[in-house]
PDB file of N, CA and C in Angstrom:
ATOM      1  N   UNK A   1      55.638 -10.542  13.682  1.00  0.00           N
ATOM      2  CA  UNK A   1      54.375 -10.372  12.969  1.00  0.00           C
ATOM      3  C   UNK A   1      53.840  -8.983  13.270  1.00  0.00           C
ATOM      4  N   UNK A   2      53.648  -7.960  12.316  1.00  0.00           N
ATOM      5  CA  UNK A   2      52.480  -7.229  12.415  1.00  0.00           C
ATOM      6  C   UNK A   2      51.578  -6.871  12.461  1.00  0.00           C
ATOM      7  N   UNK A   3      51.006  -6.008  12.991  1.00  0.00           N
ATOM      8  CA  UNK A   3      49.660  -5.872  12.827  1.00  0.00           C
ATOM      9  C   UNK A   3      48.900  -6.179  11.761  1.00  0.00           C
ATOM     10  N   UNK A   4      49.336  -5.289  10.548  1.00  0.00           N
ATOM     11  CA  UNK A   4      48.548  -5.617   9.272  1.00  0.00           C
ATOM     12  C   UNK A   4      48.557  -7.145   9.088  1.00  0.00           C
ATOM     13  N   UNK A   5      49.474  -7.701   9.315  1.00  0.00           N
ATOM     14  CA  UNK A   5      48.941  -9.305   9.146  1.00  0.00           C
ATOM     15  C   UNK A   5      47.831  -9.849   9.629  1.00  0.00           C
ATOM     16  N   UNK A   6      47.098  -9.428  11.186  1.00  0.00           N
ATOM     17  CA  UNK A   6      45.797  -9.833  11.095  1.00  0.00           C
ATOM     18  C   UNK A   6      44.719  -9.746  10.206  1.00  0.00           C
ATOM     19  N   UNK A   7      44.889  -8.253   9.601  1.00  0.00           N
ATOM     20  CA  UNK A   7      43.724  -7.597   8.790  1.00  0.00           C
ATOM     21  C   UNK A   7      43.538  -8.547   7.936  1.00  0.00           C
ATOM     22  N   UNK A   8      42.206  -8.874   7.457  1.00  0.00           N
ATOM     23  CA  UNK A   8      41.609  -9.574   6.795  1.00  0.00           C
ATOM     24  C   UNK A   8      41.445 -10.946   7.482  1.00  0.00           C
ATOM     25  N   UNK A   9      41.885 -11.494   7.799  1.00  0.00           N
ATOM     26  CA  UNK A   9      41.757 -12.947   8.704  1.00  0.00           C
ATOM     27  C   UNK A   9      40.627 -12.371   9.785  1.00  0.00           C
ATOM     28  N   UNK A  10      40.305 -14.165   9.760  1.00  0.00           N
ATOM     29  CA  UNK A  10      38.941 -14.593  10.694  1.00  0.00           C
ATOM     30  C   UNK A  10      39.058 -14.618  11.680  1.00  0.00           C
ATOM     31  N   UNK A  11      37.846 -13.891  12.487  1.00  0.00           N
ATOM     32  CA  UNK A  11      38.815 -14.108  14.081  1.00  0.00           C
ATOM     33  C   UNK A  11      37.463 -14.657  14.488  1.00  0.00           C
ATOM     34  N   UNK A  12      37.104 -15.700  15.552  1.00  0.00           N
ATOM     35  CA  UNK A  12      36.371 -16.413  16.194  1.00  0.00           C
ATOM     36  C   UNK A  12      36.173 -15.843  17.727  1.00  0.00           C
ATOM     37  N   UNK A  13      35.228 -14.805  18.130  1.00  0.00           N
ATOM     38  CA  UNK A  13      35.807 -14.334  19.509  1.00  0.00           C
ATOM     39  C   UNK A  13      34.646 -15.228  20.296  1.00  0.00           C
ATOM     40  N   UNK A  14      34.505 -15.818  21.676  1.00  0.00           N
ATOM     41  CA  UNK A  14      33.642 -16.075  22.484  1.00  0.00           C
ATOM     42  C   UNK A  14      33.358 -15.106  24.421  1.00  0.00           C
ATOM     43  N   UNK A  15      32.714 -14.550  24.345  1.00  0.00           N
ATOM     44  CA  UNK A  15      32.331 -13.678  25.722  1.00  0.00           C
ATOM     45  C   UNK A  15      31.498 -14.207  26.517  1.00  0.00           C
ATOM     46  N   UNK A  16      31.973 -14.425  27.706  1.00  0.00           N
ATOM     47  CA  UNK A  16      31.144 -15.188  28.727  1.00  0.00           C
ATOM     48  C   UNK A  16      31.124 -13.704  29.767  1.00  0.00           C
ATOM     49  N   UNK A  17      29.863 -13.340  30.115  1.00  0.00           N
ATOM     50  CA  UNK A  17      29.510 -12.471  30.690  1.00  0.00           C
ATOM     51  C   UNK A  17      29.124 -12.307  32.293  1.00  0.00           C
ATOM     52  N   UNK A  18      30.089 -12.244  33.605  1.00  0.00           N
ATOM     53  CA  UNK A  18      29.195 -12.360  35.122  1.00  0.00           C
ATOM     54  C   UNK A  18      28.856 -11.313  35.494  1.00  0.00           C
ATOM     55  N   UNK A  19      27.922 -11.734  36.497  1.00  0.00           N
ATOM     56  CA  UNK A  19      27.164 -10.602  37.270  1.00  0.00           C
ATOM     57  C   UNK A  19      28.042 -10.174  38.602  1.00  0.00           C
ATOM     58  N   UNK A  20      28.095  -9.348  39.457  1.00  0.00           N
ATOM     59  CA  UNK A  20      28.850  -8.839  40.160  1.00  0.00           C
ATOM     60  C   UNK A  20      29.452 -10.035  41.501  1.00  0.00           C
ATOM     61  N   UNK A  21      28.392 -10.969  41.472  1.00  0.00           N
ATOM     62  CA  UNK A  21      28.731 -12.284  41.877  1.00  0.00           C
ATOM     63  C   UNK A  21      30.023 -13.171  41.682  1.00  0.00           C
ATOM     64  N   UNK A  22      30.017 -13.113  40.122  1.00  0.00           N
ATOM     65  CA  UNK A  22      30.939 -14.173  39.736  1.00  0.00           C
ATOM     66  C   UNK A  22      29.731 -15.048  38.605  1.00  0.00           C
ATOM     67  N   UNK A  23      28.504 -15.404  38.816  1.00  0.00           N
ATOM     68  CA  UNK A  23      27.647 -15.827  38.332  1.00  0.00           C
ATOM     69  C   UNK A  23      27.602 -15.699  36.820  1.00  0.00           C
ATOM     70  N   UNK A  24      27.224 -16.678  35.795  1.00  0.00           N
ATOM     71  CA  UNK A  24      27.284 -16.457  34.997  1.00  0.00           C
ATOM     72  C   UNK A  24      26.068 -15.934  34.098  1.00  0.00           C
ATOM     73  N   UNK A  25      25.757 -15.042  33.068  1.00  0.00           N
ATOM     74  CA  UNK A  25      24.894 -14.310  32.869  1.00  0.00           C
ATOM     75  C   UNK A  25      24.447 -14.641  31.008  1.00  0.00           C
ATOM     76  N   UNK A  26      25.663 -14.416  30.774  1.00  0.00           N
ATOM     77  CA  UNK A  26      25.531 -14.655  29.326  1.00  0.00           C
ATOM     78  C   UNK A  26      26.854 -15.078  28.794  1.00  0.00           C
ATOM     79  N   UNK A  27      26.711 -16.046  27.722  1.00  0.00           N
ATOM     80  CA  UNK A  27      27.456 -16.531  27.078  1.00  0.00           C
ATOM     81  C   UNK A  27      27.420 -16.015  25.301  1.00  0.00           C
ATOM     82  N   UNK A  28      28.317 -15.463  24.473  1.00  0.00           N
ATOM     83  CA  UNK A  28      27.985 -14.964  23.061  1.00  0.00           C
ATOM     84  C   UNK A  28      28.818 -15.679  22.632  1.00  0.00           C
ATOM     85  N   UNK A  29      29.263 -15.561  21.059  1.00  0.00           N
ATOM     86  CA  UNK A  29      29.772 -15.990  20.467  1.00  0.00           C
ATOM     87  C   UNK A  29      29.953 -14.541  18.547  1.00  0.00           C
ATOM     88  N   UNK A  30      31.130 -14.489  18.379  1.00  0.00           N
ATOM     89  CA  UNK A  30      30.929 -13.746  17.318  1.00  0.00           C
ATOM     90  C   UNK A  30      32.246 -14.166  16.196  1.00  0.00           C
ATOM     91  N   UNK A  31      31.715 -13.693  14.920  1.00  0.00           N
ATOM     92  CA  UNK A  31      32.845 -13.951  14.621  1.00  0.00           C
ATOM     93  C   UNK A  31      32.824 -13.239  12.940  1.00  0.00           C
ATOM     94  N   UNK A  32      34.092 -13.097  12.080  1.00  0.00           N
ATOM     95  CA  UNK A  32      34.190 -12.073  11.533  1.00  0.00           C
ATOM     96  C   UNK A  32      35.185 -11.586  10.485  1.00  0.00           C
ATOM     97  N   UNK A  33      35.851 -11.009   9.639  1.00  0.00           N
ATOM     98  CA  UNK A  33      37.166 -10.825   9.289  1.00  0.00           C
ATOM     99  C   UNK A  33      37.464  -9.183   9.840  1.00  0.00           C
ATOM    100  N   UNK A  34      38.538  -9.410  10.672  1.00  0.00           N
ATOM    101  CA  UNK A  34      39.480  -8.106  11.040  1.00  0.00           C
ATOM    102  C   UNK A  34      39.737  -7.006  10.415  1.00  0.00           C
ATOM    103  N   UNK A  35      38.997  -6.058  10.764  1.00  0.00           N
ATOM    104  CA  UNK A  35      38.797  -4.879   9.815  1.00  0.00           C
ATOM    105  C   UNK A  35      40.367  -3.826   9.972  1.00  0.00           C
ATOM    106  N   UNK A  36      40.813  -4.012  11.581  1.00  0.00           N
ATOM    107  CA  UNK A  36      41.814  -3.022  11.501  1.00  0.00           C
ATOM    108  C   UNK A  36      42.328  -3.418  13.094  1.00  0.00           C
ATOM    109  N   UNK A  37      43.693  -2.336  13.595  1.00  0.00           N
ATOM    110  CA  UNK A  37      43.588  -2.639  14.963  1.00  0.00           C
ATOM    111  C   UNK A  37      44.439  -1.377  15.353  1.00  0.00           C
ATOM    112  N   UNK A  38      43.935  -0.926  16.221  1.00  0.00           N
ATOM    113  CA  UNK A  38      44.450  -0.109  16.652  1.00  0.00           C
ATOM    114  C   UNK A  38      45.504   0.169  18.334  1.00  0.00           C
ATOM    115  N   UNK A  39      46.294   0.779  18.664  1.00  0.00           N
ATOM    116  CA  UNK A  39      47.031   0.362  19.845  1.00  0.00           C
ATOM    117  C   UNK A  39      46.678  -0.657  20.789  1.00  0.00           C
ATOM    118  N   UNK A  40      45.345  -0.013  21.166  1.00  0.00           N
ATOM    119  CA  UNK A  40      45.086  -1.892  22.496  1.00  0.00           C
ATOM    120  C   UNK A  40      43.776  -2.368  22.155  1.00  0.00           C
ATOM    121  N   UNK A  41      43.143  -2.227  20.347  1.00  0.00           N
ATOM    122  CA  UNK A  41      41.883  -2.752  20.538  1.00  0.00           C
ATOM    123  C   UNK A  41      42.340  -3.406  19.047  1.00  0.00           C
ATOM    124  N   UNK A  42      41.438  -4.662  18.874  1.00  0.00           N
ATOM    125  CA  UNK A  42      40.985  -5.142  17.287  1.00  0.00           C
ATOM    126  C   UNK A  42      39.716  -4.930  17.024  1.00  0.00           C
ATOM    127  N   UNK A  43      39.424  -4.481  15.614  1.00  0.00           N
ATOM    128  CA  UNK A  43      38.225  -4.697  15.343  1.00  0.00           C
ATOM    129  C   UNK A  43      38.304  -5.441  14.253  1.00  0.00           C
ATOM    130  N   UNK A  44      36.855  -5.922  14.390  1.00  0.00           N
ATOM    131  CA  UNK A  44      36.459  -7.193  13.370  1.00  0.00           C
ATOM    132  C   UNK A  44      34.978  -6.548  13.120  1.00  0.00           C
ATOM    133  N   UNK A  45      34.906  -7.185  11.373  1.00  0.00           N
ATOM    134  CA  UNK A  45      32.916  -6.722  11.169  1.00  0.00           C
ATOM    135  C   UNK A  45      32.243  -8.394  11.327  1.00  0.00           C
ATOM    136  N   UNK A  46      31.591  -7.762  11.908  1.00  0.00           N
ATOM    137  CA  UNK A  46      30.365  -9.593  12.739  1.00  0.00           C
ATOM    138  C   UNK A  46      29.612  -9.445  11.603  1.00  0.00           C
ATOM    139  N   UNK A  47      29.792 -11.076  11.499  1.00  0.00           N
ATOM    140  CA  UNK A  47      29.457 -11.730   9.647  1.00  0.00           C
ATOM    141  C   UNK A  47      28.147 -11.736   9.565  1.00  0.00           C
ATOM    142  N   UNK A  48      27.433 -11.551  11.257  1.00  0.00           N
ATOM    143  CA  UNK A  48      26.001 -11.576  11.185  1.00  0.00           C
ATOM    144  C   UNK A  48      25.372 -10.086  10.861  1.00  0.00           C
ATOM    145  N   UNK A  49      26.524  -9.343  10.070  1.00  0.00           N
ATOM    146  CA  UNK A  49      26.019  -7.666  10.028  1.00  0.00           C
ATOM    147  C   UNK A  49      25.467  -6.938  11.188  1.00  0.00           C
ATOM    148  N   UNK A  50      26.138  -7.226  12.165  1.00  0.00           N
ATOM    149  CA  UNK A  50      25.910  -6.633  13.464  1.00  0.00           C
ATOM    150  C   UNK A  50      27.035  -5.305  13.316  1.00  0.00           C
ATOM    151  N   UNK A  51      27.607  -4.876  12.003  1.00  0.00           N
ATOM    152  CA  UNK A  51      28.410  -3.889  12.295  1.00  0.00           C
ATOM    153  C   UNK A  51      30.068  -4.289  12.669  1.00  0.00           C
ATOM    154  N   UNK A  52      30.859  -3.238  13.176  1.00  0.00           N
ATOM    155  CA  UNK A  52      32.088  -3.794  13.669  1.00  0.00           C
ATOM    156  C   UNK A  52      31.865  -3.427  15.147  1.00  0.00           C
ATOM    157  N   UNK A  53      32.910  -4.656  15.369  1.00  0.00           N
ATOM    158  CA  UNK A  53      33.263  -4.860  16.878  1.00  0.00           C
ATOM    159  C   UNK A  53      34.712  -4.748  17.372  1.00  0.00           C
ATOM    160  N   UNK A  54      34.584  -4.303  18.558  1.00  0.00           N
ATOM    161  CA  UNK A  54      36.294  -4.477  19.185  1.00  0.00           C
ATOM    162  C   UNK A  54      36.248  -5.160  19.991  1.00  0.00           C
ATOM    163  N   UNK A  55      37.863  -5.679  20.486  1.00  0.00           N
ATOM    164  CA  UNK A  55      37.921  -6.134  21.803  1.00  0.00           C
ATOM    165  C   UNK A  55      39.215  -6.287  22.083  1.00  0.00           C
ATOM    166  N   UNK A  56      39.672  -5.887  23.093  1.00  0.00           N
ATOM    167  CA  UNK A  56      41.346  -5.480  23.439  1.00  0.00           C
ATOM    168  C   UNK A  56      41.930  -6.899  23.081  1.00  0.00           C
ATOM    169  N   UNK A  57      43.409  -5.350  22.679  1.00  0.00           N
ATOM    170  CA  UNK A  57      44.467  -6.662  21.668  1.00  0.00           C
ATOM    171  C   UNK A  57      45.636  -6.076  22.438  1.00  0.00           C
ATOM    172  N   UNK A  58      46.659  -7.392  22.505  1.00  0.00           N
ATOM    173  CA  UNK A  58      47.756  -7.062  23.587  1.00  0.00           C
ATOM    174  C   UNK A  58      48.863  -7.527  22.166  1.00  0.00           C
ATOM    175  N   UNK A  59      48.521  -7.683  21.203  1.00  0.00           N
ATOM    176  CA  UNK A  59      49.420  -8.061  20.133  1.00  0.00           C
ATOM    177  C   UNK A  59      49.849  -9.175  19.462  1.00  0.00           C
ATOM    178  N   UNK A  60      49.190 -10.520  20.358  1.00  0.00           N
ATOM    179  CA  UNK A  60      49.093 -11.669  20.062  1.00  0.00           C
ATOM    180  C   UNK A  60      47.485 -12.277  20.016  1.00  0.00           C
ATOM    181  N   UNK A  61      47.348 -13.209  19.188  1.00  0.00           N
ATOM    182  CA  UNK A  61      46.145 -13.997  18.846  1.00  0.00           C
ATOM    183  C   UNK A  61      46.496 -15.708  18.919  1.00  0.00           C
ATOM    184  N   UNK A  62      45.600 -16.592  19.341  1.00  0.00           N
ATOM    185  CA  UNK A  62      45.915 -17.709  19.490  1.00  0.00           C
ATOM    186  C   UNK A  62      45.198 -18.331  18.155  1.00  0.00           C
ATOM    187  N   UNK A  63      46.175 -19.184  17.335  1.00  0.00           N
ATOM    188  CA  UNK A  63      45.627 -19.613  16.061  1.00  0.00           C
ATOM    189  C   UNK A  63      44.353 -20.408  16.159  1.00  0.00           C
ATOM    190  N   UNK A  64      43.713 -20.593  15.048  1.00  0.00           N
ATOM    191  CA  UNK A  64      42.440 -21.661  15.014  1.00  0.00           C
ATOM    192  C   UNK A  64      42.890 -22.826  14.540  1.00  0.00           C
ATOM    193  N   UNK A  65      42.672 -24.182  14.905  1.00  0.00           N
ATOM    194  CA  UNK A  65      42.693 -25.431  14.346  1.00  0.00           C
ATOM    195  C   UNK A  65      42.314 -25.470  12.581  1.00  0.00           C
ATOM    196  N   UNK A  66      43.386 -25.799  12.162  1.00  0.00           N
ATOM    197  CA  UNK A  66      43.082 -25.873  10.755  1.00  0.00           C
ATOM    198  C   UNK A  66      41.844 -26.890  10.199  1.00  0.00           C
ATOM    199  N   UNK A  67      41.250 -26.727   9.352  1.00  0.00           N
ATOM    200  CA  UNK A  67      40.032 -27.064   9.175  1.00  0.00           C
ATOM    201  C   UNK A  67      39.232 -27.733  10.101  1.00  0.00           C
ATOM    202  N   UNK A  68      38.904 -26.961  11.320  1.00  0.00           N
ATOM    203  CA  UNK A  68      38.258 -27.241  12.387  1.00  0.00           C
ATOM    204  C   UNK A  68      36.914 -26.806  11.906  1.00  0.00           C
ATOM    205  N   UNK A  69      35.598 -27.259  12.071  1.00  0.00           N
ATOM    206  CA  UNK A  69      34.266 -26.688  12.024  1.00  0.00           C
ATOM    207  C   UNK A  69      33.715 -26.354  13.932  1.00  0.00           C
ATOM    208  N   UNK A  70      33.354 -24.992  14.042  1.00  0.00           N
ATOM    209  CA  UNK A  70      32.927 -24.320  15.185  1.00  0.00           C
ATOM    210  C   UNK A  70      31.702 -24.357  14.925  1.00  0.00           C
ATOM    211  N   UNK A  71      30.979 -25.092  16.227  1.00  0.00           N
ATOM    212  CA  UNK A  71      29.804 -24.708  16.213  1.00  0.00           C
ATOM    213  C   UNK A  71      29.454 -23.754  17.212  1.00  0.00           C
ATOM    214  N   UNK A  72      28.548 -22.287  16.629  1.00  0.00           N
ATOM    215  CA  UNK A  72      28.238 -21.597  17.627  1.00  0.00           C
ATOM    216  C   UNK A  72      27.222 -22.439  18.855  1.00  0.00           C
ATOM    217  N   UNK A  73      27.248 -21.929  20.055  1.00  0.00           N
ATOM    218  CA  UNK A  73      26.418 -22.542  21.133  1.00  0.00           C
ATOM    219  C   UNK A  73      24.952 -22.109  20.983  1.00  0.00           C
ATOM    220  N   UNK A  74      25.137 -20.388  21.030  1.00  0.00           N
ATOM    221  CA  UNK A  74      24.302 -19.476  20.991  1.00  0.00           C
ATOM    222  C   UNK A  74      23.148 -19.602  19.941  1.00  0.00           C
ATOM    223  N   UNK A  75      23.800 -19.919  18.336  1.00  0.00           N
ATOM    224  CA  UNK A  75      22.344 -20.025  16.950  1.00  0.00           C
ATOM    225  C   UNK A  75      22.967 -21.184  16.634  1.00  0.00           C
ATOM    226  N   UNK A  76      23.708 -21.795  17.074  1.00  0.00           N
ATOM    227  CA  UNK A  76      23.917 -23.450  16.291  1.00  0.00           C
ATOM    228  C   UNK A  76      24.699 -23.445  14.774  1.00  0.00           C
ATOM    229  N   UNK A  77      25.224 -21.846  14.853  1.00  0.00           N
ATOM    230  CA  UNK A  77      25.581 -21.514  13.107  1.00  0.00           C
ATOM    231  C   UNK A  77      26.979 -22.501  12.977  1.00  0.00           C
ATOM    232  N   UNK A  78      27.428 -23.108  12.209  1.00  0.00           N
ATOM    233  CA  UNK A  78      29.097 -23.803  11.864  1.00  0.00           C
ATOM    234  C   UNK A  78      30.101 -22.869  10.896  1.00  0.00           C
ATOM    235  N   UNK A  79      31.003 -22.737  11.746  1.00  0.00           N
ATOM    236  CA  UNK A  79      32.241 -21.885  11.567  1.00  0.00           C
ATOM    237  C   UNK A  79      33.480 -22.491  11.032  1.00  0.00           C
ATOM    238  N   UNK A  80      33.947 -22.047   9.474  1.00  0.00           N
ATOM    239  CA  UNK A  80      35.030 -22.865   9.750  1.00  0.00           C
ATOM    240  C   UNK A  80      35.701 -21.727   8.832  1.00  0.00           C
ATOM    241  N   UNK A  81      37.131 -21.977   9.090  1.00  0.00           N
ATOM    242  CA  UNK A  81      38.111 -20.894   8.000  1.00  0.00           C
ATOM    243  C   UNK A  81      38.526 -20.428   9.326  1.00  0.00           C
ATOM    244  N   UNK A  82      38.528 -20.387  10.680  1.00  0.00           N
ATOM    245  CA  UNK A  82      38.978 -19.432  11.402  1.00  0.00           C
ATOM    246  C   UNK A  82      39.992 -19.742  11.258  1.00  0.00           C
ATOM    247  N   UNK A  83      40.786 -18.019  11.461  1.00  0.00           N
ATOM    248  CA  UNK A  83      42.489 -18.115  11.802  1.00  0.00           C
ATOM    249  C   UNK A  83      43.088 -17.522  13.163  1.00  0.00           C
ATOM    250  N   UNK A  84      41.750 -17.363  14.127  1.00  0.00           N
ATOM    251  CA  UNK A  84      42.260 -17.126  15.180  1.00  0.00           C
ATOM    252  C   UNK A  84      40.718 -17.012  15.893  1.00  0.00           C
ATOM    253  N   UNK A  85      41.289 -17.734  17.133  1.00  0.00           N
ATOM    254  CA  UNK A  85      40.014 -17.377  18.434  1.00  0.00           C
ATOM    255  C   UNK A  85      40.824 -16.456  19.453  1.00  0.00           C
ATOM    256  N   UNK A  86      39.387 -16.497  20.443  1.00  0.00           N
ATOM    257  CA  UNK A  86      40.138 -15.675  21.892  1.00  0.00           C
ATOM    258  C   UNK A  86      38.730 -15.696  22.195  1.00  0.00           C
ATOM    259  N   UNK A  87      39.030 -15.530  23.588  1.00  0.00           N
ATOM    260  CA  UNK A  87      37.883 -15.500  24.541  1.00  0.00           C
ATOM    261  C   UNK A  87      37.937 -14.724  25.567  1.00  0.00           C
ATOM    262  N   UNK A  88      37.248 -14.314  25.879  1.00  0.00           N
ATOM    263  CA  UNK A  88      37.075 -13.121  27.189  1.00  0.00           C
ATOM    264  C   UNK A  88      36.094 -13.355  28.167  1.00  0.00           C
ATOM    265  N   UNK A  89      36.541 -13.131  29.120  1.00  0.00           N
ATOM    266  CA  UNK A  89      35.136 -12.923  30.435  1.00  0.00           C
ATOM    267  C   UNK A  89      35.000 -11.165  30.620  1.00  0.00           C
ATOM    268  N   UNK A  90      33.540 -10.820  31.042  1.00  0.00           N
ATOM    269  CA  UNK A  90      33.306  -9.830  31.278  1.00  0.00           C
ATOM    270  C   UNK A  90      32.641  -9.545  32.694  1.00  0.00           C
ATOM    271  N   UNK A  91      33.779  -9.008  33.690  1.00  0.00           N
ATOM    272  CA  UNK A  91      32.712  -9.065  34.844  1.00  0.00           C
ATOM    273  C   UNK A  91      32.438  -7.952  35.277  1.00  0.00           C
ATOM    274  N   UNK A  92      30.965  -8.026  35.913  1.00  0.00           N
ATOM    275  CA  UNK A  92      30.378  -6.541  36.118  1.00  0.00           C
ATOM    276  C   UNK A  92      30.840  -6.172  37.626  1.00  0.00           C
ATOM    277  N   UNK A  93      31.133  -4.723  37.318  1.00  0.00           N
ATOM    278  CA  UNK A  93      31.545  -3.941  38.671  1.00  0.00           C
ATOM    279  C   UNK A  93      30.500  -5.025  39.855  1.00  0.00           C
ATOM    280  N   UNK A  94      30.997  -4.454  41.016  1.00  0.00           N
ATOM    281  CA  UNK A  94      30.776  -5.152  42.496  1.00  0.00           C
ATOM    282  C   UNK A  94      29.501  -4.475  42.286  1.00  0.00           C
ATOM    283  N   UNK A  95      29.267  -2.646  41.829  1.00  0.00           N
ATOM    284  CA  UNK A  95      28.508  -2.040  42.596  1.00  0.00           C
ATOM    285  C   UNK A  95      27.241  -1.939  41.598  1.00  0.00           C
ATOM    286  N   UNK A  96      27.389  -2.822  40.383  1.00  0.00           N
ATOM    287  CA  UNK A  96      26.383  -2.630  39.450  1.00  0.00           C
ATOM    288  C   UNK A  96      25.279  -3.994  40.063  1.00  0.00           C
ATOM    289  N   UNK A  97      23.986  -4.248  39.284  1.00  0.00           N
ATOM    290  CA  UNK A  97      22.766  -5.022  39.706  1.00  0.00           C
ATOM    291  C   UNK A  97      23.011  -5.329  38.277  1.00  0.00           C
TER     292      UNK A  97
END
């Protein structure tokens, strides 16, 4: 599979965010059709017109449940058509507050 095969497909991303703890801080949710991808990033435009977003791509995507409905946690919005999720944690340096 190539790259261009993502383009245009839905991608469902979820970011759980810690504090230098381990603690958890924030939880998001976004989601979008795949605008492009470039060596180690994808971008997608967030359907909520938040613009485009990236988030590192190693070349594989894990499919979405076929007619699955997602409910966001975050606005309660229902998602369905995805053709791929992924999820990420983001943890903050030791030396950040």
């Amino acid at each position: 599979m190539n790259d261009d095969t993502f383009v245009g497909k839905r991608i469902l991303v979820g970011l759980s965010y810690l504090d230098a703890s381990g603690g958890l801080t924030e939880q998001i949710q976004l989601h979008g059709l795949i605008s492009r991808i470039s060596k180690h990033s994808l971008y997608f435009d967030r359907s909520d017109g938040g613009g485009e977003f990236s988030i590192p791509f190693e070349g594989k995507l894990e499919a979405g449940i076929p007619d699955a409905v997602y409910t966001l946690r975050s606005t309660g919005e229902e998602v369905s058509g995805v053709d791929y999720v992924v999820s990420w944690t983001v943890h903050a340096r030791k030396d950040e507050n």
